[in-house]
N, C-alpha and C. Protein backbone atom coordinates (compact mmCIF):
# COMPACT_ATOMS: atom_id res chain seq x y z
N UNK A 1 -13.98 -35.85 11.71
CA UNK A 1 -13.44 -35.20 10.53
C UNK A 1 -14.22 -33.94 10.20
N UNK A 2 -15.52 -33.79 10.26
CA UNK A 2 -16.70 -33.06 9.88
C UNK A 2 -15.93 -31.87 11.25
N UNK A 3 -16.14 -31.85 12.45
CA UNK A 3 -15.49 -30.71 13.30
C UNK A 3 -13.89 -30.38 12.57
N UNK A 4 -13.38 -31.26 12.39
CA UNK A 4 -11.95 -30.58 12.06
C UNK A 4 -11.93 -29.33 10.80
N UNK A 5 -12.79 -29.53 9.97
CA UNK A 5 -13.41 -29.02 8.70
C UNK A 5 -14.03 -27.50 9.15
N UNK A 6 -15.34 -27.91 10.04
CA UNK A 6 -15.70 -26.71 10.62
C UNK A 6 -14.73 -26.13 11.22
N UNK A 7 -13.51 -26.59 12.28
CA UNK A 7 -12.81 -25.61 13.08
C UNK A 7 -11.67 -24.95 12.11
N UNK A 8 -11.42 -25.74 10.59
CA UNK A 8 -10.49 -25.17 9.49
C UNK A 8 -11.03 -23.78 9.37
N UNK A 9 -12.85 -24.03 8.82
CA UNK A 9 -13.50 -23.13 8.01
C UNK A 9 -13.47 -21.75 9.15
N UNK A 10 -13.64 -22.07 10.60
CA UNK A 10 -13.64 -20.73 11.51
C UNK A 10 -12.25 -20.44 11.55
N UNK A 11 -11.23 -20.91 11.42
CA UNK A 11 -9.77 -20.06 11.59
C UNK A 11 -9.34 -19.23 10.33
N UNK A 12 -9.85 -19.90 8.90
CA UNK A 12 -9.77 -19.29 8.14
C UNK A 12 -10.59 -17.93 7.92
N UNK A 13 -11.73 -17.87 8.33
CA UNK A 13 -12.75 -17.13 8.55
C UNK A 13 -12.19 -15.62 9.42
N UNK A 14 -11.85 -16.36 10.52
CA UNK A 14 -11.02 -15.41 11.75
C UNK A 14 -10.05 -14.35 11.13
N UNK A 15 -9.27 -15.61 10.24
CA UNK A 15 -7.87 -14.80 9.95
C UNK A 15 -8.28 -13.95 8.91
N UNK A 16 -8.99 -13.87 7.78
CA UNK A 16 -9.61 -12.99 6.84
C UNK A 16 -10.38 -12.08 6.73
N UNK A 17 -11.70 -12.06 8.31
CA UNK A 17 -12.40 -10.92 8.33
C UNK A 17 -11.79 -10.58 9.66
N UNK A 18 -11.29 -11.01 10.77
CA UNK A 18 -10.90 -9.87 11.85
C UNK A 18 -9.76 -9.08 11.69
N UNK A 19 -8.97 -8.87 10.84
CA UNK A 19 -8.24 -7.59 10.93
C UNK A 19 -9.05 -6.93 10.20
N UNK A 20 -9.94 -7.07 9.12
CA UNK A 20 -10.82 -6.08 8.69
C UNK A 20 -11.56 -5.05 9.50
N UNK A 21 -12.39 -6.13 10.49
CA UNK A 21 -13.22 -5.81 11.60
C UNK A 21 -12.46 -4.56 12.93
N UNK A 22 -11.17 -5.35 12.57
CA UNK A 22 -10.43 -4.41 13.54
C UNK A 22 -9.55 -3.08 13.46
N UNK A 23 -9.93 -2.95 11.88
CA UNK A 23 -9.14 -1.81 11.10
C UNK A 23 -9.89 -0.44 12.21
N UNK A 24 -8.08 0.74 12.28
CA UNK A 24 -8.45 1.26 13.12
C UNK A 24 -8.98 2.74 12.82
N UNK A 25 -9.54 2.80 11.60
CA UNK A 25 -9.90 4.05 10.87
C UNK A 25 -10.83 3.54 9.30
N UNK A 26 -11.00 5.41 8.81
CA UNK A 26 -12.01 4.77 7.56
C UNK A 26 -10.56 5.42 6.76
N UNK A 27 -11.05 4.89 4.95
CA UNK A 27 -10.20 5.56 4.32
C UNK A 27 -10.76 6.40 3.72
N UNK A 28 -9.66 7.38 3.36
CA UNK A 28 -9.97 8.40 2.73
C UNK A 28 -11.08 8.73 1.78
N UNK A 29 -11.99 9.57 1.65
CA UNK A 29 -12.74 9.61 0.57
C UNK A 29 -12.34 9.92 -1.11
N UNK A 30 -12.81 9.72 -2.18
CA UNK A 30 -12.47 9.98 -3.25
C UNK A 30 -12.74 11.35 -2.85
N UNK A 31 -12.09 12.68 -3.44
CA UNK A 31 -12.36 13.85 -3.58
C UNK A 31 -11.73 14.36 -2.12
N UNK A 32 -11.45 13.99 -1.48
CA UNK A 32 -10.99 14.77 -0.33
C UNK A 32 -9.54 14.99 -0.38
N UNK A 33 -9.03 16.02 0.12
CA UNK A 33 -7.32 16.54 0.54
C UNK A 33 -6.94 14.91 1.03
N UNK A 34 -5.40 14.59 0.41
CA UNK A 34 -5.34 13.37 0.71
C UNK A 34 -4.10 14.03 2.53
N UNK A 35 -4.36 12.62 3.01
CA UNK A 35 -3.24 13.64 4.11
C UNK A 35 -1.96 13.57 4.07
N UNK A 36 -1.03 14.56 4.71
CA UNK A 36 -0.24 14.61 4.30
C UNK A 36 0.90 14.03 4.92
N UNK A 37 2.38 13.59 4.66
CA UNK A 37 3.50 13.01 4.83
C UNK A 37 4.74 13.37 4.69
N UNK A 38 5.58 13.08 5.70
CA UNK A 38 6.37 12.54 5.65
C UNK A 38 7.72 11.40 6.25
N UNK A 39 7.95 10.78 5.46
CA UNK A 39 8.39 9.50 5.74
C UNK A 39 9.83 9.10 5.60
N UNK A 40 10.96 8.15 5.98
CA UNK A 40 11.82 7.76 5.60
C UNK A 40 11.62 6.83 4.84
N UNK A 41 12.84 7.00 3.55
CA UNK A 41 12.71 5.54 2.59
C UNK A 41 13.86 5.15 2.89
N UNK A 42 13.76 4.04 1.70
CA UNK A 42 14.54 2.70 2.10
C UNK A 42 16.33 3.49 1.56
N UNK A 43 16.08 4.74 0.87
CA UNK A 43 17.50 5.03 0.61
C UNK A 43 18.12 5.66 1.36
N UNK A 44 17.57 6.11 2.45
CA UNK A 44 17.98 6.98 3.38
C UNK A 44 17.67 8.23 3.63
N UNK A 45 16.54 9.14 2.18
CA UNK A 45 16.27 10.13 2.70
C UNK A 45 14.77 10.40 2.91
N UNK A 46 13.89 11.23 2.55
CA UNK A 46 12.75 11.70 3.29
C UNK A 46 11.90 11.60 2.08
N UNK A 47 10.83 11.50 2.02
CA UNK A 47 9.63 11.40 1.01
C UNK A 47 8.09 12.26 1.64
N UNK A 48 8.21 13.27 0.69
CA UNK A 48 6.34 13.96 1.16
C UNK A 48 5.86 13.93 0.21
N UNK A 49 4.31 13.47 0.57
CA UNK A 49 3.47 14.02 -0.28
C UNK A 49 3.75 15.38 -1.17
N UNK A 50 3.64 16.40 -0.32
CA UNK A 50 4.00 17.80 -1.51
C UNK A 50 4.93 17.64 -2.37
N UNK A 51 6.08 16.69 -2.39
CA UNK A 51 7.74 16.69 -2.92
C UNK A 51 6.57 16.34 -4.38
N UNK A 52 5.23 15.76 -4.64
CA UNK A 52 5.07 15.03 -5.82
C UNK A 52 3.99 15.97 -6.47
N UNK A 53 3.47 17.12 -6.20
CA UNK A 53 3.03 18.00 -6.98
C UNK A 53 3.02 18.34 -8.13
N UNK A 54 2.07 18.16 -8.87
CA UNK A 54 2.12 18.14 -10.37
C UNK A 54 2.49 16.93 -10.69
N UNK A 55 2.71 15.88 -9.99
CA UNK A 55 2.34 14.35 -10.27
C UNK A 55 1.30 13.68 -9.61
N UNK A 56 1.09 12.30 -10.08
CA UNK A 56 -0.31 11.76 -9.98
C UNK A 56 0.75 10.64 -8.94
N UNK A 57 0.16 10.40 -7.78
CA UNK A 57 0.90 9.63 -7.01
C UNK A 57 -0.23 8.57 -6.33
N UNK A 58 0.77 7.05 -7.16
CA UNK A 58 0.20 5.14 -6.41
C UNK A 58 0.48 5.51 -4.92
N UNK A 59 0.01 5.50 -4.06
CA UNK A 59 -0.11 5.56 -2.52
C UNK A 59 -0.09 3.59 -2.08
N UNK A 60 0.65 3.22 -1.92
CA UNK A 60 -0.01 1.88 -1.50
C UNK A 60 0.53 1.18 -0.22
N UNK A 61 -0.22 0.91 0.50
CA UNK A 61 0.17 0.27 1.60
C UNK A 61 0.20 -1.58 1.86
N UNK A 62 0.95 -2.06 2.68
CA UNK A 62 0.98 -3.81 2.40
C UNK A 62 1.20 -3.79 3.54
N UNK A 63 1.20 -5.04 3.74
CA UNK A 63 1.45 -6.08 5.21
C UNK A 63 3.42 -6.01 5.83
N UNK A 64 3.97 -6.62 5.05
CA UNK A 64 5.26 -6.95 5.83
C UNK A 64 6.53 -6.65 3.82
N UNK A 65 7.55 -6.69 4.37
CA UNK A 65 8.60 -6.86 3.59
C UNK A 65 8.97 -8.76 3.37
N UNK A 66 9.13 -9.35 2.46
CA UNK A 66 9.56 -10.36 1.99
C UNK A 66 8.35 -11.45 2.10
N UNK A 67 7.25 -11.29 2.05
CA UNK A 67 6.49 -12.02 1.92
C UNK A 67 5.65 -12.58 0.81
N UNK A 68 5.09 -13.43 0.65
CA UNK A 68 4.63 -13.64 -0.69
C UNK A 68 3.35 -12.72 -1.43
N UNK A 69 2.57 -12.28 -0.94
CA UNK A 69 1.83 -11.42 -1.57
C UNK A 69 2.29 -10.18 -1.47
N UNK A 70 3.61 -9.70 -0.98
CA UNK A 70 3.59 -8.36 -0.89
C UNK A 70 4.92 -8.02 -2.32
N UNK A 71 6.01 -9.51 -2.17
CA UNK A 71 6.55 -9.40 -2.66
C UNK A 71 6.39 -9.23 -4.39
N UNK A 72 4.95 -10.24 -4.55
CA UNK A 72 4.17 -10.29 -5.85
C UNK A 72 3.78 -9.11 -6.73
N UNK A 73 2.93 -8.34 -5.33
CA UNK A 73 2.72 -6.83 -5.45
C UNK A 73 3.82 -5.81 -5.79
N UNK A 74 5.15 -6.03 -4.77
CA UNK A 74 6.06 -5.11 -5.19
C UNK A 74 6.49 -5.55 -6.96
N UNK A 75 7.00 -6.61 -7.27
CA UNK A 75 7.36 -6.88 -8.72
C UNK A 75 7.07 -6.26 -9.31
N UNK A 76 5.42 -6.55 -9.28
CA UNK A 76 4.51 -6.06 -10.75
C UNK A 76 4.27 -4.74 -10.66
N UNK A 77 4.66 -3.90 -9.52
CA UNK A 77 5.21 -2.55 -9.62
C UNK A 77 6.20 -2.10 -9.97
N UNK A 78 6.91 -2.90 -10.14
CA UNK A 78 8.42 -2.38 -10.50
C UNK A 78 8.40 -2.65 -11.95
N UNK A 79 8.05 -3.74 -12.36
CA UNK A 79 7.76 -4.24 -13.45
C UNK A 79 7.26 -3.13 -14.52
N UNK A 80 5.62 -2.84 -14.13
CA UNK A 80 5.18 -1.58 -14.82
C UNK A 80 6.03 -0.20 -14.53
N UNK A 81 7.10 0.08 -13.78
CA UNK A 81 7.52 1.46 -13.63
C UNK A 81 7.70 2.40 -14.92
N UNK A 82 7.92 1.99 -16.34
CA UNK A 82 7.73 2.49 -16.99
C UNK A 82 6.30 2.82 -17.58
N UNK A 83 5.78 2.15 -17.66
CA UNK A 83 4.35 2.40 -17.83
C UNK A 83 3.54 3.62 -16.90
N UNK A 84 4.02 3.58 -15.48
CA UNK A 84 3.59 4.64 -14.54
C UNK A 84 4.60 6.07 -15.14
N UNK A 85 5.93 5.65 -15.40
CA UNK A 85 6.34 6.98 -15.93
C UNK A 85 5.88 7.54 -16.93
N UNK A 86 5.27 7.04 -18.08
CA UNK A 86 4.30 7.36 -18.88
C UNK A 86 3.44 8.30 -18.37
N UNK A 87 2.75 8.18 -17.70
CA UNK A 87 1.25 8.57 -17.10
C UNK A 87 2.06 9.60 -16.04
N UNK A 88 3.01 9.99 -16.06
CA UNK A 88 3.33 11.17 -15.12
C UNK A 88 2.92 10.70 -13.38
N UNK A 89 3.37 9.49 -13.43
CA UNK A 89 2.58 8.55 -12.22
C UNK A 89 3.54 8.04 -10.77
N UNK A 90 3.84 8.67 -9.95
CA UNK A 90 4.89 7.74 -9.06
C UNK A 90 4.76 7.21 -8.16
N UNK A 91 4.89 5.59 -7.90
CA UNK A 91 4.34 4.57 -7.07
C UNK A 91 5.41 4.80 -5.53
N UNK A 92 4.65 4.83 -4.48
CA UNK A 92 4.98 4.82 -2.92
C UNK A 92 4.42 3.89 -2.74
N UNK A 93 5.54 2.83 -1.88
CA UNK A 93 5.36 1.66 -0.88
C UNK A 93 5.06 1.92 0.22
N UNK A 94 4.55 1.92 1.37
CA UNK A 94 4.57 1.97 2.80
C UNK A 94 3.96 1.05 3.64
N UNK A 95 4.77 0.32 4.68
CA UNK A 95 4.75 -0.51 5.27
C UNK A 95 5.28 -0.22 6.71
N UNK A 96 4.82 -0.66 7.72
CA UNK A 96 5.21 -0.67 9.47
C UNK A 96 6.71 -1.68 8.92
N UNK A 97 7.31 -1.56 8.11
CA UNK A 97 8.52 -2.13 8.27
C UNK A 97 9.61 -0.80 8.89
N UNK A 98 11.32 -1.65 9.45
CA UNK A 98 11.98 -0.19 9.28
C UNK A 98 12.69 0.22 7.94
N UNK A 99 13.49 1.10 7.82
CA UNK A 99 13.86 1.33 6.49
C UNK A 99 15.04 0.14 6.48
N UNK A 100 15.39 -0.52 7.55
CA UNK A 100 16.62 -0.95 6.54
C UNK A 100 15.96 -2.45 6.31
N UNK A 101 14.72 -2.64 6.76
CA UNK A 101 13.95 -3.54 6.22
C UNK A 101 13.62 -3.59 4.91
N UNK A 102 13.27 -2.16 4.49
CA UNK A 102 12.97 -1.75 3.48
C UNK A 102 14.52 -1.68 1.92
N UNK A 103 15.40 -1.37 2.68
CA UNK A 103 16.57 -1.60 2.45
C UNK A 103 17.10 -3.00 1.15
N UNK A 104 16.85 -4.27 2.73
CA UNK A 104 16.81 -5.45 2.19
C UNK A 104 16.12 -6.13 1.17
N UNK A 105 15.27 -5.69 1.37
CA UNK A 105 13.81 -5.73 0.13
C UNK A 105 14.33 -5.42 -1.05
N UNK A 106 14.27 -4.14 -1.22
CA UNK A 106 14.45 -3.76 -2.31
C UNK A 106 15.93 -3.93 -3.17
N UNK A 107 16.97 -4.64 -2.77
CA UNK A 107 18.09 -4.81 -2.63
C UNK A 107 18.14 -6.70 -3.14
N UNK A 108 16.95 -7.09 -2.48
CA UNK A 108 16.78 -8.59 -2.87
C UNK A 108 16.25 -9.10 -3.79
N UNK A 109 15.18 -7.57 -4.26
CA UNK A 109 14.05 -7.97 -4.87
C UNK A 109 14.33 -6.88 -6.50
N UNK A 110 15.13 -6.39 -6.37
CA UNK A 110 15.78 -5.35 -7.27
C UNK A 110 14.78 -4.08 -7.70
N UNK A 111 14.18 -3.94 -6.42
CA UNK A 111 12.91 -2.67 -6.48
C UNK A 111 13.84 -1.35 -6.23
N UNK A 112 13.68 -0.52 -7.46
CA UNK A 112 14.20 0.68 -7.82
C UNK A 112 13.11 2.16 -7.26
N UNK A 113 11.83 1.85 -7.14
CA UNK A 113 10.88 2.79 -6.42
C UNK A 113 10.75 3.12 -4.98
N UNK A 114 10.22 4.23 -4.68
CA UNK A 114 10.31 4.10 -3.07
C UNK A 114 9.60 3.44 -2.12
N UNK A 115 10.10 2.87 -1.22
CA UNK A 115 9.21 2.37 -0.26
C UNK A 115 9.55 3.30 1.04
N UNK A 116 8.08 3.62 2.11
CA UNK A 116 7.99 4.29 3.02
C UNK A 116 8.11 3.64 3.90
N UNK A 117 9.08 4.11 5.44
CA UNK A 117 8.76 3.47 6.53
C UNK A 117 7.89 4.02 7.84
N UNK A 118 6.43 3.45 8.03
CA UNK A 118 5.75 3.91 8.74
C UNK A 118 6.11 3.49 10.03
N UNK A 119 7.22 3.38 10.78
CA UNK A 119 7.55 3.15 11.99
C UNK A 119 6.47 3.36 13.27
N UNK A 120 6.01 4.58 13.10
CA UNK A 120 5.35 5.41 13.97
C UNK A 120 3.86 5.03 13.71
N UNK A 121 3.72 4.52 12.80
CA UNK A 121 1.94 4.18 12.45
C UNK A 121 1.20 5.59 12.28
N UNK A 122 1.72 6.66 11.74
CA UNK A 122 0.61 7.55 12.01
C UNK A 122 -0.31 7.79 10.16
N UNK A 123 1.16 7.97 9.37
CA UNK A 123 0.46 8.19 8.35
C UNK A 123 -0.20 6.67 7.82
N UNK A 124 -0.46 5.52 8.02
CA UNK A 124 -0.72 4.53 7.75
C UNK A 124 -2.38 4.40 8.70
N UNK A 125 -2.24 5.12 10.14
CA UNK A 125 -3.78 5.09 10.73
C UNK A 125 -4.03 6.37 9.93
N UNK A 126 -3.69 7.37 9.28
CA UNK A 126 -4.31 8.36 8.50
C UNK A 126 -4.82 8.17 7.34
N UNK A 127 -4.38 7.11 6.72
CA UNK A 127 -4.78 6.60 5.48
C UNK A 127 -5.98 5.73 5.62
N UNK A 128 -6.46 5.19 7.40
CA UNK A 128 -7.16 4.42 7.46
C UNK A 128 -6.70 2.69 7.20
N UNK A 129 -5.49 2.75 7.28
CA UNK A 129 -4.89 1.33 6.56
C UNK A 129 -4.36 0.15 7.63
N UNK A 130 -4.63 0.87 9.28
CA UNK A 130 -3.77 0.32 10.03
C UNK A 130 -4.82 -0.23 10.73
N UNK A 131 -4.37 -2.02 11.03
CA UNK A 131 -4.85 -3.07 11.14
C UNK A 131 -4.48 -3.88 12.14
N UNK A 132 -5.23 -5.09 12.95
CA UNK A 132 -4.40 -5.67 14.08
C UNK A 132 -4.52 -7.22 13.90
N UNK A 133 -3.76 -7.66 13.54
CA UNK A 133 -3.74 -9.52 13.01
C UNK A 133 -2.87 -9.83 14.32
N UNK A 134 -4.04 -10.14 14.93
CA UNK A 134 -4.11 -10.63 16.04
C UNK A 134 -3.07 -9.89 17.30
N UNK A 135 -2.22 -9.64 17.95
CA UNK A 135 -1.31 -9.00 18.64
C UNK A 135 -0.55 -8.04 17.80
N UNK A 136 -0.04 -8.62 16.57
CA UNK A 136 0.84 -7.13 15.80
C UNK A 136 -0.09 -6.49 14.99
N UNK A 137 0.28 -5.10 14.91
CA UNK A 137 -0.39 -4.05 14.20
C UNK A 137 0.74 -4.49 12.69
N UNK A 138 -0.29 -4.42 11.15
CA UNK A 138 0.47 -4.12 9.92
C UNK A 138 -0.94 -3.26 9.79
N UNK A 139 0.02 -3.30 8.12
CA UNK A 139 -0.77 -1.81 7.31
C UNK A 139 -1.22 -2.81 6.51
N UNK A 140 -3.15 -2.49 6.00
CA UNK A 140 -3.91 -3.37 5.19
C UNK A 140 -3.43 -3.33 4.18
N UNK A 141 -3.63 -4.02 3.06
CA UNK A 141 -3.40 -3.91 1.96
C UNK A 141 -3.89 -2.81 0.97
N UNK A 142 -4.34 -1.92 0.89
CA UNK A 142 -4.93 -0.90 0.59
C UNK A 142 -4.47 -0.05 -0.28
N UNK A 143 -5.20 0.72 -1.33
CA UNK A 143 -3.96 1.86 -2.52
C UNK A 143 -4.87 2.81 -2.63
N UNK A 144 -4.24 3.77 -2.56
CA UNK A 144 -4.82 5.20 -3.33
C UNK A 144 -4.32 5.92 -4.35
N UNK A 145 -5.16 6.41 -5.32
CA UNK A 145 -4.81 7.48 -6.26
C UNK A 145 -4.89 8.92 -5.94
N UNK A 146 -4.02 9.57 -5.88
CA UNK A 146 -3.81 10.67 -5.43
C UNK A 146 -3.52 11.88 -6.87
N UNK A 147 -4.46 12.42 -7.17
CA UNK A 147 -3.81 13.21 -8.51
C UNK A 147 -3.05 14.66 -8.15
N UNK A 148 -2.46 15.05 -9.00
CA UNK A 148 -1.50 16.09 -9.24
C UNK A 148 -1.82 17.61 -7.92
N UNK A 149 -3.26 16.96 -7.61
CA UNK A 149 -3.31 18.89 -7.05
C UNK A 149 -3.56 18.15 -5.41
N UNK A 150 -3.32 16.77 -4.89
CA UNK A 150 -3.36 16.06 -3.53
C UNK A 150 -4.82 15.57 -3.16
N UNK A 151 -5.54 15.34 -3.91
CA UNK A 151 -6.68 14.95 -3.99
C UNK A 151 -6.94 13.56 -4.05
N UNK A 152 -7.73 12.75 -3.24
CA UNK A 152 -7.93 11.40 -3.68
C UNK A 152 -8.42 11.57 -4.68
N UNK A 153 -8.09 10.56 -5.92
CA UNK A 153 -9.02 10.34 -6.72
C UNK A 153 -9.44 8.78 -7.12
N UNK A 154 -8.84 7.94 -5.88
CA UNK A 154 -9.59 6.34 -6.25
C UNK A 154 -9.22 6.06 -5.45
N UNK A 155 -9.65 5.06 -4.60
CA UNK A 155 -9.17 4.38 -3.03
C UNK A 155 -9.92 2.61 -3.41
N UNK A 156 -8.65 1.93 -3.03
CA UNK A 156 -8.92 0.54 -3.15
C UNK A 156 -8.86 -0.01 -1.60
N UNK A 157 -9.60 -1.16 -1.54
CA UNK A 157 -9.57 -1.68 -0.01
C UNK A 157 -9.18 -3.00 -0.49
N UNK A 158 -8.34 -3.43 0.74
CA UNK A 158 -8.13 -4.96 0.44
C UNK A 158 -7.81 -5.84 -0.74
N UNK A 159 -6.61 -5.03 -1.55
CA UNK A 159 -6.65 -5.19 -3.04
C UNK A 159 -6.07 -6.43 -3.03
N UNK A 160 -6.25 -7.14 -4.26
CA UNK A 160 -5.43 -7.98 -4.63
C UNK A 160 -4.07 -7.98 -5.39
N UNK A 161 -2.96 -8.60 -4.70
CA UNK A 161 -1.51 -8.01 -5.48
C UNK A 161 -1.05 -8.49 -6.57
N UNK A 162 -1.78 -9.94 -6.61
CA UNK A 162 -1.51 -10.59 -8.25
C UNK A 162 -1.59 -9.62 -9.69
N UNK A 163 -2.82 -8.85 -9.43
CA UNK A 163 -3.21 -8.08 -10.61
C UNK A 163 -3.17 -6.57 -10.48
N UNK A 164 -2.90 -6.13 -9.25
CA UNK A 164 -3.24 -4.88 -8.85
C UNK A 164 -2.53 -3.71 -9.48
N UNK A 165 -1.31 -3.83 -10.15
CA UNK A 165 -0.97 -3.14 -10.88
C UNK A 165 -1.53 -2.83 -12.06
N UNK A 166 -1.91 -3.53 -12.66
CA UNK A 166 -2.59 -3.35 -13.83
C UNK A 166 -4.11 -2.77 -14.01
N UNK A 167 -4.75 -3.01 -12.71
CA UNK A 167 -5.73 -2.11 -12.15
C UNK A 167 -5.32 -0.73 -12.19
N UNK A 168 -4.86 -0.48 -11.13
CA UNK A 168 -4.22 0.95 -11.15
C UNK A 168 -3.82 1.65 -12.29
N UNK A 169 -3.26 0.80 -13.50
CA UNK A 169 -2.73 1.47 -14.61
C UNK A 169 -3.98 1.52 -15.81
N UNK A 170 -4.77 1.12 -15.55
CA UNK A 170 -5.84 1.49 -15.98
C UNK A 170 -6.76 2.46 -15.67
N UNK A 171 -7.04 2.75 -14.34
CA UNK A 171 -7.75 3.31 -13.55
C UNK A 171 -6.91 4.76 -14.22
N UNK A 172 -5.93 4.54 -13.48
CA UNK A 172 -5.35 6.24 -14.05
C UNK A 172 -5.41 6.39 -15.74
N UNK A 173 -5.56 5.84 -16.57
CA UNK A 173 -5.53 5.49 -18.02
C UNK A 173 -7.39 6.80 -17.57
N UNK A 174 -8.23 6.47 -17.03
CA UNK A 174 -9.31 6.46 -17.09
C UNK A 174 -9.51 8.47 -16.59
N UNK A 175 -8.72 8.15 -15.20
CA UNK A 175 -8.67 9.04 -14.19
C UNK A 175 -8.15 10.12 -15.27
N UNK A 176 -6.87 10.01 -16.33
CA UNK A 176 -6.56 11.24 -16.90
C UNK A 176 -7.06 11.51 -17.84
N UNK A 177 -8.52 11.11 -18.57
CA UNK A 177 -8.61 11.25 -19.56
C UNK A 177 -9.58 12.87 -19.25
């Protein structure tokens, strides 16, 4: 029983720090040019960074479409969307899903914001976010604050999605004062 315990505690172990270990970049620094994009969303047309100039832009990256922590995460983003419109604030999804993945999602889940499809993995290894759980590559869980002139101005690693909105809406509460 005592080995079955230990071989629990190493798979759990495995599965929680080696995609960390195996992340294939750093992220962005606070203060640096954030990089730049562009992407298909889930509505069919194109999303860049520059399109959000003179806004303060949630950057956030997740694992998969319909899953339980991502789906948690998307809610309580959608949830606060007024609160981010307040703050002159607009939240980006991006995920190695495709768009009509992205599609379904948001369609199931009644998410009105954009989500990005990083098909290509590039802006997702540019963000530093792209990860290998075990044979498939996803995008870490990871968010950035990006303010009005393309600048990082807060970078989260490995966030948690239960609360993470409300982080962020604080943080920028902080960031604009």
């Amino acid at each position: 029983m005592l080995k079955i315990g230990l071989l629990l505690l190493v798979v759990i172990g495995m599965v929680l720090l080696v995609p960390r270990l195996l992340s294939s970049g750093t992220l962005p620094a606070v203060g640096s040019t954030a990089p730049d994009f562009t992407l298909p969303t889930q509505e069919g047309s194109t999303a860049s960074l520059k399109d959000y100039r003179g806004k303060w832009v949630v950057l956030y990256f997740y694992p998969k479409d319909q899953t339980p922590g991502c789906t948690r995460e998307a809610h309580n983003f959608q949830v606060d969307q007024p609160k981010f419109a307040e703050r002159n604030t607009v939240v980006l999804g991006v995920s190695l899903d495709s768009v009509e993945s992205h599609k379904k999602f948001c369609t199931k889940e009644g998410l009105n914001f954009k989500l990005l499809s990083d098909s290509g993995h590039s802006v997702t290894r540019a963000y530093g976010s792209l990860t290998n759980l075990a044979v498939v590559q996803i995008a870490a869980r990871n968010t950035f604050i990006i303010n009005p002139d393309g600048k990082v101005a807060k970078v989260y690693g490995g966030v948690n999605p239960a609360h993470h909105s409300d982080e962020v809406l604080a943080d920028l509460d902080r960031l604009q004062r």
